[in-house]
N, C-alpha and C. Protein backbone atom coordinates (compact mmCIF):
# COMPACT_ATOMS: atom_id res chain seq x y z
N UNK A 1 -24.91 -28.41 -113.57
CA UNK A 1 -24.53 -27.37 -112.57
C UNK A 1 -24.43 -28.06 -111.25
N UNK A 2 -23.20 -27.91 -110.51
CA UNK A 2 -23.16 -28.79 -109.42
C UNK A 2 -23.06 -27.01 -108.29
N UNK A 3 -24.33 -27.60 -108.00
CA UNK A 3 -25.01 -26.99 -106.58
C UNK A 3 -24.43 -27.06 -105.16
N UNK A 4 -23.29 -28.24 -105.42
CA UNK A 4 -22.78 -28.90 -103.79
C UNK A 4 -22.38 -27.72 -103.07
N UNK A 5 -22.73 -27.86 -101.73
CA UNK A 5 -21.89 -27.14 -100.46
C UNK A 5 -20.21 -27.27 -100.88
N UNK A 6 -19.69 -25.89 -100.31
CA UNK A 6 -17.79 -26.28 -100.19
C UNK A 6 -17.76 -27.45 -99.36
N UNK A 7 -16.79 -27.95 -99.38
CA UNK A 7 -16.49 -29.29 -98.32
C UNK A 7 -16.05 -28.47 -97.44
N UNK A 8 -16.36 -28.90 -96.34
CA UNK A 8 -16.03 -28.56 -95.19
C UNK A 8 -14.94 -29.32 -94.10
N UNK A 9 -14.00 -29.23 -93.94
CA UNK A 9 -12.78 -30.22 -93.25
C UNK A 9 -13.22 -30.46 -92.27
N UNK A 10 -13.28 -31.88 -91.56
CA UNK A 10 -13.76 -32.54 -90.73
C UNK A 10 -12.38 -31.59 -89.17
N UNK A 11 -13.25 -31.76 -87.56
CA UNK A 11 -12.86 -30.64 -86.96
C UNK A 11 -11.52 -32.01 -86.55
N UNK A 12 -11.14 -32.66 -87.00
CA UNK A 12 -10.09 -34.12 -86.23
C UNK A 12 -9.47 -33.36 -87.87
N UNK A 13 -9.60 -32.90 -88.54
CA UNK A 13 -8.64 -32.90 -90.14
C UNK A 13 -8.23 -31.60 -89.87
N UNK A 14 -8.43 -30.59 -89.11
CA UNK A 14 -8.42 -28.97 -89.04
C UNK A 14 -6.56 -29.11 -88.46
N UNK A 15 -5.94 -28.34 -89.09
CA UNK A 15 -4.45 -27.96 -88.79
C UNK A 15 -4.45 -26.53 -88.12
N UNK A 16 -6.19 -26.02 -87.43
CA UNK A 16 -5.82 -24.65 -86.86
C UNK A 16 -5.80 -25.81 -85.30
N UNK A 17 -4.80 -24.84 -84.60
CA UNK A 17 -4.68 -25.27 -82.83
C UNK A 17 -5.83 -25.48 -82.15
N UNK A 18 -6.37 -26.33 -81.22
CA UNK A 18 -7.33 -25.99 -80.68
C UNK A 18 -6.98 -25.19 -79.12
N UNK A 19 -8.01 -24.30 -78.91
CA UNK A 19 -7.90 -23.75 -77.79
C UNK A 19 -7.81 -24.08 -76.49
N UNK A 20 -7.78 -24.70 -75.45
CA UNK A 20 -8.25 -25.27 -74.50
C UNK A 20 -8.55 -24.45 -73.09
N UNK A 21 -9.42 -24.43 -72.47
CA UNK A 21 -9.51 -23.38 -71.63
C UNK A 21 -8.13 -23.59 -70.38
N UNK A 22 -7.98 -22.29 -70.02
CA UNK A 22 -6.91 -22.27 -68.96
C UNK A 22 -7.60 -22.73 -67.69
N UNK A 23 -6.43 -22.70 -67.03
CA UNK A 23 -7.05 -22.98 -65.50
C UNK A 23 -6.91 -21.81 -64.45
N UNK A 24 -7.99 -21.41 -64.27
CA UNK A 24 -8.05 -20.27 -63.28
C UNK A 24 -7.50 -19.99 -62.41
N UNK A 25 -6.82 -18.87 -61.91
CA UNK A 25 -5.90 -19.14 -60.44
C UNK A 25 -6.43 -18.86 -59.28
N UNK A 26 -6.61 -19.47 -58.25
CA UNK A 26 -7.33 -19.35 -56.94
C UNK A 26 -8.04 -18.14 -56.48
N UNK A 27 -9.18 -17.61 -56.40
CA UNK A 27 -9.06 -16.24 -56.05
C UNK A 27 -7.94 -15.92 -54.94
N UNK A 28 -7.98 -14.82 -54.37
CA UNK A 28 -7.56 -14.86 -53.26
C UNK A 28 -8.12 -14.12 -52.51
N UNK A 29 -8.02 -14.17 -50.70
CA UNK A 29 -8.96 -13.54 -50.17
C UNK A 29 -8.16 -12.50 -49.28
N UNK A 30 -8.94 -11.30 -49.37
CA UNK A 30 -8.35 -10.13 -49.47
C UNK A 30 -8.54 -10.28 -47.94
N UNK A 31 -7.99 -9.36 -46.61
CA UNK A 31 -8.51 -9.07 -45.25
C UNK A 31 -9.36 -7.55 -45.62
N UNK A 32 -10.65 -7.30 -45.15
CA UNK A 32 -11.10 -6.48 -45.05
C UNK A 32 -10.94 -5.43 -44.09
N UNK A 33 -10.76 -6.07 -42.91
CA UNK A 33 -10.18 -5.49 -41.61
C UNK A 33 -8.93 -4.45 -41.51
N UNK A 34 -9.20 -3.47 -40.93
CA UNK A 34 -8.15 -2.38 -41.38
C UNK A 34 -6.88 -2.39 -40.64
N UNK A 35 -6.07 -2.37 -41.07
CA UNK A 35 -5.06 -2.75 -39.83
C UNK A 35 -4.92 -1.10 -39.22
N UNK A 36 -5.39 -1.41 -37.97
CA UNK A 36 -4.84 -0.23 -36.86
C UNK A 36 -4.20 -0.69 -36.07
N UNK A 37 -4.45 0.07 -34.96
CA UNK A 37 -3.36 0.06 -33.55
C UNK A 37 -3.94 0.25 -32.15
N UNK A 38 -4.36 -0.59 -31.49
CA UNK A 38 -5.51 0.44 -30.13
C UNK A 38 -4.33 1.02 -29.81
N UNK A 39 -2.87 1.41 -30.31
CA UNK A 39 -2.38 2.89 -29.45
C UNK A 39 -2.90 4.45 -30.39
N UNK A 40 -2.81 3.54 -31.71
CA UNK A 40 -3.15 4.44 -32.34
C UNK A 40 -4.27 5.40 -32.43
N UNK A 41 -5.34 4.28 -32.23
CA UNK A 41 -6.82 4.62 -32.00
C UNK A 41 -7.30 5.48 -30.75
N UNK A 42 -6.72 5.01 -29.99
CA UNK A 42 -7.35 5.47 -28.47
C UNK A 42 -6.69 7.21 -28.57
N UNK A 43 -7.62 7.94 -28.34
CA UNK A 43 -6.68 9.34 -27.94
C UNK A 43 -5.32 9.35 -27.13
N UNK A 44 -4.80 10.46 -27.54
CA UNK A 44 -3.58 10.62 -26.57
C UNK A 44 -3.87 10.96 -24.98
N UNK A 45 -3.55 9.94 -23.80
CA UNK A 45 -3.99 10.35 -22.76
C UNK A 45 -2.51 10.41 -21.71
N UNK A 46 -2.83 11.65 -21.43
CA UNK A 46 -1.58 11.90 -20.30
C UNK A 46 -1.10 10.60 -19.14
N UNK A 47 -0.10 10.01 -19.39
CA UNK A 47 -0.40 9.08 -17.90
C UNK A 47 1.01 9.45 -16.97
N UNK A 48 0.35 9.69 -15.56
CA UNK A 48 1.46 9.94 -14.80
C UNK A 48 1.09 9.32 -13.60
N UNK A 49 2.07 9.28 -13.01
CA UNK A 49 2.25 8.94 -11.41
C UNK A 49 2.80 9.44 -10.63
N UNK A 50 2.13 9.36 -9.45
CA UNK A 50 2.18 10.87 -8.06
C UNK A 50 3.24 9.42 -7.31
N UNK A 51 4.08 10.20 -6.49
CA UNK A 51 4.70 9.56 -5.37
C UNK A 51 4.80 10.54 -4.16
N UNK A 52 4.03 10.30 -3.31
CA UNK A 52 4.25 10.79 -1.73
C UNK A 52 5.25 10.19 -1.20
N UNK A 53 5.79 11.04 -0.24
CA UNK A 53 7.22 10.73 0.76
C UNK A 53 6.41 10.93 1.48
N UNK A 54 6.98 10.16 2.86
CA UNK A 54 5.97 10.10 3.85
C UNK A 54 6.59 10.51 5.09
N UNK A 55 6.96 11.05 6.20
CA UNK A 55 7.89 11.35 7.01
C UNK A 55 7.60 10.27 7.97
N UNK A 56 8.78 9.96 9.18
CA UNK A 56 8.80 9.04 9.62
C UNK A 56 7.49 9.09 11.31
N UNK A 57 6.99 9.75 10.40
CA UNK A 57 5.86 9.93 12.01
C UNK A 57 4.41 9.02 10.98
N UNK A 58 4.74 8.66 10.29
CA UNK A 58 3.91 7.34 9.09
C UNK A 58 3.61 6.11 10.55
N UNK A 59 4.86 5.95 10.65
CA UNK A 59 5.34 4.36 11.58
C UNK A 59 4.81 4.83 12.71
N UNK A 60 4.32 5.75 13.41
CA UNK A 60 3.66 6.02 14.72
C UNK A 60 2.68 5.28 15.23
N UNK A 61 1.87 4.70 14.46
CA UNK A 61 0.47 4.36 14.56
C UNK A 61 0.36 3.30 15.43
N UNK A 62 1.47 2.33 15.65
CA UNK A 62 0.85 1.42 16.69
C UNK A 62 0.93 2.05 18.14
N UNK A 63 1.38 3.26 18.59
CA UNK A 63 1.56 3.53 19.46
C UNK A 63 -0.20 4.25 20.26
N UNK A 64 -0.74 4.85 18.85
CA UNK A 64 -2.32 5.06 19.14
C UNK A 64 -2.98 3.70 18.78
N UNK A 65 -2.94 2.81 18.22
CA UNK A 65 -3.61 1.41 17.87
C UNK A 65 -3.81 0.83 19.13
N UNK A 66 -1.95 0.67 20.05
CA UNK A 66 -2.45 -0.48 20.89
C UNK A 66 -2.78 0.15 22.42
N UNK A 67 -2.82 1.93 22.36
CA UNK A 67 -3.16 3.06 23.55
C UNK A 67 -4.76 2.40 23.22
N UNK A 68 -5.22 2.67 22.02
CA UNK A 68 -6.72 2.37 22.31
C UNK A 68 -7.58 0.97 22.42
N UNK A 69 -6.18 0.09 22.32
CA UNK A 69 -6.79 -1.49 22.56
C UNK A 69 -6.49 -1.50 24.16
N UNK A 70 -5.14 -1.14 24.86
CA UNK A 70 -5.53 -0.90 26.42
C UNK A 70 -6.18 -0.12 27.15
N UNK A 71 -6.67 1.05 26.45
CA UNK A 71 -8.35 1.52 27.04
C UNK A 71 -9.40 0.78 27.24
N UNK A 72 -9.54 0.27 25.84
CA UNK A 72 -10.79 -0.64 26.23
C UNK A 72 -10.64 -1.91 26.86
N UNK A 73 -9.45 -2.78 27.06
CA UNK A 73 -9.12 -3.35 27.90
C UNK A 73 -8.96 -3.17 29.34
N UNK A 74 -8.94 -2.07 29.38
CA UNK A 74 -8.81 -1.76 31.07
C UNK A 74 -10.74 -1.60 31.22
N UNK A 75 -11.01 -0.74 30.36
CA UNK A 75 -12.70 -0.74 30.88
C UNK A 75 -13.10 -1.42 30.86
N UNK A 76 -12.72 -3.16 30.09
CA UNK A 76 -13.74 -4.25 30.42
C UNK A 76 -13.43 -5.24 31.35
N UNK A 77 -12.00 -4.90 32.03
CA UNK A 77 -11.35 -5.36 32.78
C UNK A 77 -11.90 -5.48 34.81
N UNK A 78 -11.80 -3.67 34.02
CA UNK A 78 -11.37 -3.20 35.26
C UNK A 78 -12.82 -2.41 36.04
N UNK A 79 -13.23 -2.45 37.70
CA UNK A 79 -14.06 -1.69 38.03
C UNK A 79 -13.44 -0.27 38.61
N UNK A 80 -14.13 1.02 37.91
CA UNK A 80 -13.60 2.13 38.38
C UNK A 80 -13.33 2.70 39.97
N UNK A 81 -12.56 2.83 40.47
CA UNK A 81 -11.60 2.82 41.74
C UNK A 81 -11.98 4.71 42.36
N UNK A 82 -12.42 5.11 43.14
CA UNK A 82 -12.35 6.50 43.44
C UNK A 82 -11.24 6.94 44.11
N UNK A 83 -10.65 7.97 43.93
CA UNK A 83 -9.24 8.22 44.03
C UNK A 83 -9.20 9.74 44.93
N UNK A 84 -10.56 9.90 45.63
CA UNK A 84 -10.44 11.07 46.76
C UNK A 84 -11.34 10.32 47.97
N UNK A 85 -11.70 11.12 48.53
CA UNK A 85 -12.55 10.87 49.74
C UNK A 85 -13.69 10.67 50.04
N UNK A 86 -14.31 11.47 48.79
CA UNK A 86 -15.52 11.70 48.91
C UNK A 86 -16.27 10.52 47.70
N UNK A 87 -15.09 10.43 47.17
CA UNK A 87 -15.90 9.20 45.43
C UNK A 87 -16.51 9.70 44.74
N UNK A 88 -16.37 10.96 44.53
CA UNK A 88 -17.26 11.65 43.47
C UNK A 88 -16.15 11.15 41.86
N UNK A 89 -15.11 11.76 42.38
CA UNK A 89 -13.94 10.59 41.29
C UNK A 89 -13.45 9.70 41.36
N UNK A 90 -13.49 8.78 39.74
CA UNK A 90 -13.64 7.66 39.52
C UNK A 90 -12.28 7.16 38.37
N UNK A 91 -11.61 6.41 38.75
CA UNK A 91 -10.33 6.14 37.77
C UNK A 91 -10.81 4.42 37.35
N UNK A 92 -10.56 4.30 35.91
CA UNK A 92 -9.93 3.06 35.69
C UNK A 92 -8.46 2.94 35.77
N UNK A 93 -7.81 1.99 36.28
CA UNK A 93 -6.49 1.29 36.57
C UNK A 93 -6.57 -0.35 36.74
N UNK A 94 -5.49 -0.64 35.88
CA UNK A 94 -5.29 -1.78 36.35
C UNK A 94 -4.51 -2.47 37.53
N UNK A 95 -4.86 -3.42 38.11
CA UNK A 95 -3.39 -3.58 39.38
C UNK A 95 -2.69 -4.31 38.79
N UNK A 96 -2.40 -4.82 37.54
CA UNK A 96 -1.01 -5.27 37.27
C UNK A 96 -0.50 -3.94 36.18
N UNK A 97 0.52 -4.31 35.73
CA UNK A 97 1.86 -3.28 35.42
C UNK A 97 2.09 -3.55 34.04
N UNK A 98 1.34 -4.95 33.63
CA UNK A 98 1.70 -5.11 32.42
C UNK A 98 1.85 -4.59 31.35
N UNK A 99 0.12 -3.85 31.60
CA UNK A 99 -0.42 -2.91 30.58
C UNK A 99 0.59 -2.28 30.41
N UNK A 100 0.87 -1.66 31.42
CA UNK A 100 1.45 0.00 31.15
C UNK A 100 3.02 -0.28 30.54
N UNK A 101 3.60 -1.25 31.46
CA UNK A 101 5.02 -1.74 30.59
C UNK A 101 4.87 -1.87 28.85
N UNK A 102 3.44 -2.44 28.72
CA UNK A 102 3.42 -2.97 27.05
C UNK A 102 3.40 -1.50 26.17
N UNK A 103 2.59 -0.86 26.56
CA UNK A 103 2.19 0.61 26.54
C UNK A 103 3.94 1.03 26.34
N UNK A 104 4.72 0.97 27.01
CA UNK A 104 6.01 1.46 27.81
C UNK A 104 7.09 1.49 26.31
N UNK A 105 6.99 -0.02 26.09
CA UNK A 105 7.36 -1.32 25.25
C UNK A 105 7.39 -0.40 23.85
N UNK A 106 5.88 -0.81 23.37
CA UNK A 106 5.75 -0.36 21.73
C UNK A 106 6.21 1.41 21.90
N UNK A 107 6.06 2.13 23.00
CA UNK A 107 6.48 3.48 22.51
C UNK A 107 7.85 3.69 22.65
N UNK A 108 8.87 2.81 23.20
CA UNK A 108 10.34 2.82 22.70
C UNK A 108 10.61 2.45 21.59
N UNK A 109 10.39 1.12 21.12
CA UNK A 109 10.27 0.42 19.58
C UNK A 109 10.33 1.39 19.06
N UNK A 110 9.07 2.43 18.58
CA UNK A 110 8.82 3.19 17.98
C UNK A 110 9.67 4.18 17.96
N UNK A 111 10.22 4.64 19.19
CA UNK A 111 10.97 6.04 18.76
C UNK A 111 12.71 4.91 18.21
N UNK A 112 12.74 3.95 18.51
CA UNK A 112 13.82 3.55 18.36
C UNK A 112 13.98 3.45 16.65
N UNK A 113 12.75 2.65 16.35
CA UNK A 113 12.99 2.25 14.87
C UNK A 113 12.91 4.04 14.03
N UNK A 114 12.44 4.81 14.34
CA UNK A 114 11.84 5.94 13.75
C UNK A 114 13.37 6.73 13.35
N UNK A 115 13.58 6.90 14.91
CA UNK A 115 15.10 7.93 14.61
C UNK A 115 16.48 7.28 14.76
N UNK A 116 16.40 5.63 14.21
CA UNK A 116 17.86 5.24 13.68
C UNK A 116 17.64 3.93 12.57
N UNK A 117 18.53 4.25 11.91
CA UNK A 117 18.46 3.98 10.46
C UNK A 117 18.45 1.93 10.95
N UNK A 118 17.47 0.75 10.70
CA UNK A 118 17.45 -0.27 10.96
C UNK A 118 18.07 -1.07 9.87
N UNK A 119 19.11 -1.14 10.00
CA UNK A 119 19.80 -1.96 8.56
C UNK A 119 20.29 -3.41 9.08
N UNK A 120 19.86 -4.19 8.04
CA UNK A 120 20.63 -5.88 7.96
C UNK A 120 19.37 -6.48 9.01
N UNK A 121 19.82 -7.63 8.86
CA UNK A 121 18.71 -9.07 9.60
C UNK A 121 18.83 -8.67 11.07
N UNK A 122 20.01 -8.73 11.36
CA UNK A 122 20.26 -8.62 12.73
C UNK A 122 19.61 -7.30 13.73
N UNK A 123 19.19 -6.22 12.99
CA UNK A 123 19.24 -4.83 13.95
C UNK A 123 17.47 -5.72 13.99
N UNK A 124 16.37 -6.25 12.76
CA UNK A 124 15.37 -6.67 13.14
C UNK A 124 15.21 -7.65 14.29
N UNK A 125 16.24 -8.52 14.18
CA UNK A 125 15.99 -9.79 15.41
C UNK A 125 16.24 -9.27 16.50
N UNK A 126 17.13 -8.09 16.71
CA UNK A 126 17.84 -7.31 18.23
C UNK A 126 15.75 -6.71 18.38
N UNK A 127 15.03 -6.23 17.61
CA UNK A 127 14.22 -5.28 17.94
C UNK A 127 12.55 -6.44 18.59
N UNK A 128 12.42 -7.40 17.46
CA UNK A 128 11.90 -8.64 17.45
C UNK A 128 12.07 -9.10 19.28
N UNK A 129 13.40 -9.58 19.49
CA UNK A 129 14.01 -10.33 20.43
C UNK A 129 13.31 -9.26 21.94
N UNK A 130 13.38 -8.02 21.19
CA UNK A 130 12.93 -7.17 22.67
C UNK A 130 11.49 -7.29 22.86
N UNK A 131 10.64 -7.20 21.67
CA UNK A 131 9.13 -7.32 22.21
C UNK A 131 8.88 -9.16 22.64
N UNK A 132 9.23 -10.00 21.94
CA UNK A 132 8.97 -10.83 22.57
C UNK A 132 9.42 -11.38 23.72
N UNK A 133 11.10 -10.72 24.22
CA UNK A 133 11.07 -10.68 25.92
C UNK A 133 9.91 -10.28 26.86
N UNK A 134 9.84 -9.08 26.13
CA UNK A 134 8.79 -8.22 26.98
C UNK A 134 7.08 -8.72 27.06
N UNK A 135 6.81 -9.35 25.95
CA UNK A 135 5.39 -10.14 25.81
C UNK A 135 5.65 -11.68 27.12
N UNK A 136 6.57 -12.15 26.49
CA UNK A 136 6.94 -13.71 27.57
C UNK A 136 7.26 -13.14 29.10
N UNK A 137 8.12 -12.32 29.59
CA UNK A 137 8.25 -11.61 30.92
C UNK A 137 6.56 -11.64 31.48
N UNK A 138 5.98 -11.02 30.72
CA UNK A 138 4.48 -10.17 31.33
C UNK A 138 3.95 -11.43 31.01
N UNK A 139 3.67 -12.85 30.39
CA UNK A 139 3.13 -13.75 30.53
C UNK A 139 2.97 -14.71 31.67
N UNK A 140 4.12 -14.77 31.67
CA UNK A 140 4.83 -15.56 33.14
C UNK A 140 4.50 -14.44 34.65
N UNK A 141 4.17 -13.40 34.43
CA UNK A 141 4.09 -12.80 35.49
C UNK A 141 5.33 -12.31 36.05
N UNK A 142 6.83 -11.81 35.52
CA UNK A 142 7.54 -12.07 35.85
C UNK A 142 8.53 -10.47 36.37
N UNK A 143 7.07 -9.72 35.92
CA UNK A 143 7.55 -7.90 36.04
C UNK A 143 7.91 -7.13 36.95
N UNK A 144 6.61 -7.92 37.70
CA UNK A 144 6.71 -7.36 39.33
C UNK A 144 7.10 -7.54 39.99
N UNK A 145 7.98 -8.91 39.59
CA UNK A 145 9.04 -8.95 40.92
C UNK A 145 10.67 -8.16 40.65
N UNK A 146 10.93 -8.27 38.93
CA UNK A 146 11.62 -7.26 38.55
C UNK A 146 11.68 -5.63 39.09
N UNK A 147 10.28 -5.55 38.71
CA UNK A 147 10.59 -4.33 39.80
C UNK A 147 10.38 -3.90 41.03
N UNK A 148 9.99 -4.81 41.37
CA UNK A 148 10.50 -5.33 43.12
C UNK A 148 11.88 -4.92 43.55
N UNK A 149 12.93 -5.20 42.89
CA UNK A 149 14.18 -5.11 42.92
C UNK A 149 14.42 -4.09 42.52
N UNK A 150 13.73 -2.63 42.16
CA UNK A 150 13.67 -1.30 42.04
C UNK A 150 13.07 -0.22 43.09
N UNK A 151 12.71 -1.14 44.25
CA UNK A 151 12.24 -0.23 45.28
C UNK A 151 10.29 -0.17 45.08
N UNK A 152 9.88 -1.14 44.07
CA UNK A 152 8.54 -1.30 43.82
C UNK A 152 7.82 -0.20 42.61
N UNK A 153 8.88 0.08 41.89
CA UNK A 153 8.66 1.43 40.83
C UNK A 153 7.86 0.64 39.41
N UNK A 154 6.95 0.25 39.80
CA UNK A 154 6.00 -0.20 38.88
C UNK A 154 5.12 1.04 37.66
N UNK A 155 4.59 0.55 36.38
CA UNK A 155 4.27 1.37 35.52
C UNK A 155 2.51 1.00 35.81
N UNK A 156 1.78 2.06 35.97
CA UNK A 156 0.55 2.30 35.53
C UNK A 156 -0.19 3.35 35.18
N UNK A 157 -1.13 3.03 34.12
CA UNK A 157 -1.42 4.04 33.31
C UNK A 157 -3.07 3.89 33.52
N UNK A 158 -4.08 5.16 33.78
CA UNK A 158 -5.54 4.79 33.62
C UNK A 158 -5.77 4.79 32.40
N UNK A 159 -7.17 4.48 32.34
CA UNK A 159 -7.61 4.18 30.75
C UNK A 159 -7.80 5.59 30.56
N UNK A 160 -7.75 7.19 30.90
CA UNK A 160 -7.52 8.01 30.56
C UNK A 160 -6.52 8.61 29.71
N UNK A 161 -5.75 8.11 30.64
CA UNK A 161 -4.23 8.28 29.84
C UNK A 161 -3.93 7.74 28.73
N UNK A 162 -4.04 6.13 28.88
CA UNK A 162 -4.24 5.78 27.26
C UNK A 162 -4.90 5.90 26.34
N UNK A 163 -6.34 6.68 26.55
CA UNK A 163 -7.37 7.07 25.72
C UNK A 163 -6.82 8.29 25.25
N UNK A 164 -6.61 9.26 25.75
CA UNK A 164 -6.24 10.35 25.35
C UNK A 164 -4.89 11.00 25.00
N UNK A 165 -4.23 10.38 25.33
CA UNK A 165 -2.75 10.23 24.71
C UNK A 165 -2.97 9.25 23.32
N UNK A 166 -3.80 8.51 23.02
CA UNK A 166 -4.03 8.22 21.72
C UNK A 166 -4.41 8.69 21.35
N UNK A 167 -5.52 9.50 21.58
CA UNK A 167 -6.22 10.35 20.31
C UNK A 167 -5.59 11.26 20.35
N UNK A 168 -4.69 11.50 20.81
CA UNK A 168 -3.77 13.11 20.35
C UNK A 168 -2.79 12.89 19.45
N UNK A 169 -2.31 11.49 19.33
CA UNK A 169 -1.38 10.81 18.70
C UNK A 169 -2.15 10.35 17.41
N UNK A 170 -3.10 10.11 17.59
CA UNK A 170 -4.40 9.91 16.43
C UNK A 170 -4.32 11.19 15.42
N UNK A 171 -4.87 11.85 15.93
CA UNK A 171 -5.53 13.09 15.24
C UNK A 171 -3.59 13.77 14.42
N UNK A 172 -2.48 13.97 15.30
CA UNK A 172 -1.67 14.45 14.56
C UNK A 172 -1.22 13.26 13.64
N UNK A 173 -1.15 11.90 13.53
CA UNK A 173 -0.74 10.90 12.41
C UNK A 173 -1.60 11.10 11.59
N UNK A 174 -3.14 11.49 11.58
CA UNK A 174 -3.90 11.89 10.47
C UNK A 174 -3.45 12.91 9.55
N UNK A 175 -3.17 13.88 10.43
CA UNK A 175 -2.96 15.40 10.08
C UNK A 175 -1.74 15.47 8.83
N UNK A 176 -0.74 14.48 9.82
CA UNK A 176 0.47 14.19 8.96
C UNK A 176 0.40 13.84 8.07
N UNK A 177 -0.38 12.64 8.07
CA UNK A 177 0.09 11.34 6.96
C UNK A 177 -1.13 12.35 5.53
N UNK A 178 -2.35 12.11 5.98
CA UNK A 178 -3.39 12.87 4.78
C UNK A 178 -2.84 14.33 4.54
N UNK A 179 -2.63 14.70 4.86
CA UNK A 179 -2.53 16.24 4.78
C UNK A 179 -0.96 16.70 4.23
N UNK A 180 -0.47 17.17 5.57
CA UNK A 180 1.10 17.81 5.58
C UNK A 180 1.89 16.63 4.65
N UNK A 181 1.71 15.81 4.56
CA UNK A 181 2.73 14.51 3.72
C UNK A 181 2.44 15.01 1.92
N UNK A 182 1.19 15.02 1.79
CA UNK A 182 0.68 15.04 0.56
C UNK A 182 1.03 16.74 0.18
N UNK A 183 1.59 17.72 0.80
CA UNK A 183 1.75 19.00 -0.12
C UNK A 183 2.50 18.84 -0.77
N UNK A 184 3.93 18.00 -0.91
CA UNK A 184 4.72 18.17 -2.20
C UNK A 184 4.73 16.82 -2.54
N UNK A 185 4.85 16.57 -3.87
CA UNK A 185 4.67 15.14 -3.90
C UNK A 185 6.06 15.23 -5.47
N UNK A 186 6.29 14.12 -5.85
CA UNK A 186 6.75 13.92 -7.35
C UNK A 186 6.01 12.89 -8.27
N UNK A 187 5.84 13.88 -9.58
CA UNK A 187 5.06 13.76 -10.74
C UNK A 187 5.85 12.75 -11.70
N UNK A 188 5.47 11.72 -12.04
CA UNK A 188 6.32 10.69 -13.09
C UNK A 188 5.48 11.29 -14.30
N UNK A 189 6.18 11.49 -15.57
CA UNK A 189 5.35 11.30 -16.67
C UNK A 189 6.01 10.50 -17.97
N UNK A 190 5.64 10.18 -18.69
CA UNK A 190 6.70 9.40 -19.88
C UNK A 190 7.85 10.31 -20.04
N UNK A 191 9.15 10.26 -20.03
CA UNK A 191 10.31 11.11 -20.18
C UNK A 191 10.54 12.32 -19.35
N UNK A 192 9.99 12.19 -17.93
CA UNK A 192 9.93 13.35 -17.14
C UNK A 192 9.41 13.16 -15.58
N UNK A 193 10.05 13.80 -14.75
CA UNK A 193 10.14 13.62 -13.63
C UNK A 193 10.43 15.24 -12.59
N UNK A 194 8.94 15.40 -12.45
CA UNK A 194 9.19 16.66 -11.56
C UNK A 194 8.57 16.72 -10.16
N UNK A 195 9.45 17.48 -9.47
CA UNK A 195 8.81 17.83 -8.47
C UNK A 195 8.28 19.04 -7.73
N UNK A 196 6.54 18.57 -7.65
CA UNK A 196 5.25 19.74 -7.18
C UNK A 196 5.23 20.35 -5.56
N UNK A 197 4.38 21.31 -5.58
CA UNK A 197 4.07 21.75 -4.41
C UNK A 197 2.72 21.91 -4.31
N UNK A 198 1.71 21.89 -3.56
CA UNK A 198 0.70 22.25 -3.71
C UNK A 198 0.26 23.62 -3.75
N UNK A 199 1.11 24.25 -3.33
CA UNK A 199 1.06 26.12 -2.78
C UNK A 199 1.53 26.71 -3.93
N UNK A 200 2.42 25.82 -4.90
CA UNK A 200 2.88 26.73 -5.95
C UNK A 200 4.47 27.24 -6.07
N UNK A 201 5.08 26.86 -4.87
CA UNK A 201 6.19 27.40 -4.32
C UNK A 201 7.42 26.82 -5.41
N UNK A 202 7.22 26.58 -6.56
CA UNK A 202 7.92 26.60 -7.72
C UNK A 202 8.29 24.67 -7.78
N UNK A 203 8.31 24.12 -9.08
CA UNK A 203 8.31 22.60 -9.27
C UNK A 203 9.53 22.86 -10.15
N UNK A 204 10.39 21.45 -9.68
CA UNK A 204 11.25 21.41 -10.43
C UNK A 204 11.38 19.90 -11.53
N UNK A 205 11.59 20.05 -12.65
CA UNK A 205 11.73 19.08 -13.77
C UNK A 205 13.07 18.17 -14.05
N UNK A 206 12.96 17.15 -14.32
CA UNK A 206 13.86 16.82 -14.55
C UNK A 206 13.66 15.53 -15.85
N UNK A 207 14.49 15.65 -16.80
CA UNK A 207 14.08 15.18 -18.13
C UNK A 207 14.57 13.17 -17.79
């Protein structure tokens, strides 16, 4: 009785395929991160923009600026002068003319540039060309004899006058510019363009 094991085919004699492991393909790495949008994200927020018009009493201001730099120039200048009999009243004045010419000066500029339209290089250098006559004249000393040749019709102003003719000129450029300027204004918004009142007096749109 033969007891033997089956033969078993050696695994180099086997005619089944051998398997071979594959080769894995790279993981890949996913983004976790969510794709948004900070327009998306952020709430919807209204954005607009106000534009004030400003009327031409805006440009006034050097006329109270340099009233209250020759006030206090005359008071540190000048010793107060009594102007009756008795000296109970007391004026600051200066005895030159300058002041008051300069004074004279910036409040023509001003009405000049204000109520006519300043167009091209040239209408600036014509306006330029006048204050710095008028600064070099009054340097040189050269006013008073100018108006010498007018019968002696010289300009002076006390530091009253320029104090208080500025602050009146003060107080309405405030009034103007903060206030009366700002009641109607126009509203920018994305695809829209109207214009407000503050009183209500009806706004008009425009797409």
């Amino acid at each position: 009785m033969n007891d033997s094991l089956p033969h078993q085919p050696h695994p180099a004699q086997s005619n089944a395929p051998t398997l071979l492991p594959q080769a894995q393909p790279p993981p890949q790495v996913v983004d976790a991160t969510p794709t948004t949008s900070p327009e998306l994200d952020r709430p919807e927020v209204s954005r607009q923009l106000r534009i004030y018009s400003h009327s031409s009493f805006f440009y006034w201001w050097p006329v109270w600026v340099v009233g209250y730099f020759l006030a206090f120039l005359t008071y540190w200048l000048v010793e107060p002068q009594p102007i009756d009999p008795i000296g109970h009243t007391r004026v600051w004045i200066h005895p030159s003319s300058n002041l008051g010419l300069a004074y004279f000066s910036v409040l023509f500029l001003v009405i000049l540039i204000t109520n006519f339209s300043v167009r091209g290089l040239a209408s600036g250098l014509v306006i330029m060309g006048i204050a710095l006559a008028t600064v070099i004249l009054a340097f040189v000393g050269w006013w008073d004899e100018i108006f010498s040749w007018f019968g002696g019709l010289t300009i002076h102003l006390t530091m009253g006058a320029y104090f208080w003719f500025s602050t009146l000129m003060f107080l309405t450029w405030a009034v103007t510019v903060f206030g009366l300027d700002r009641i109607r204004y126009w509203e920018v918004t994305p695809g829209q363009l109207t214009q407000k009142s503050l009183f209500g007096a009806g706004s008009k749109s425009y797409n």
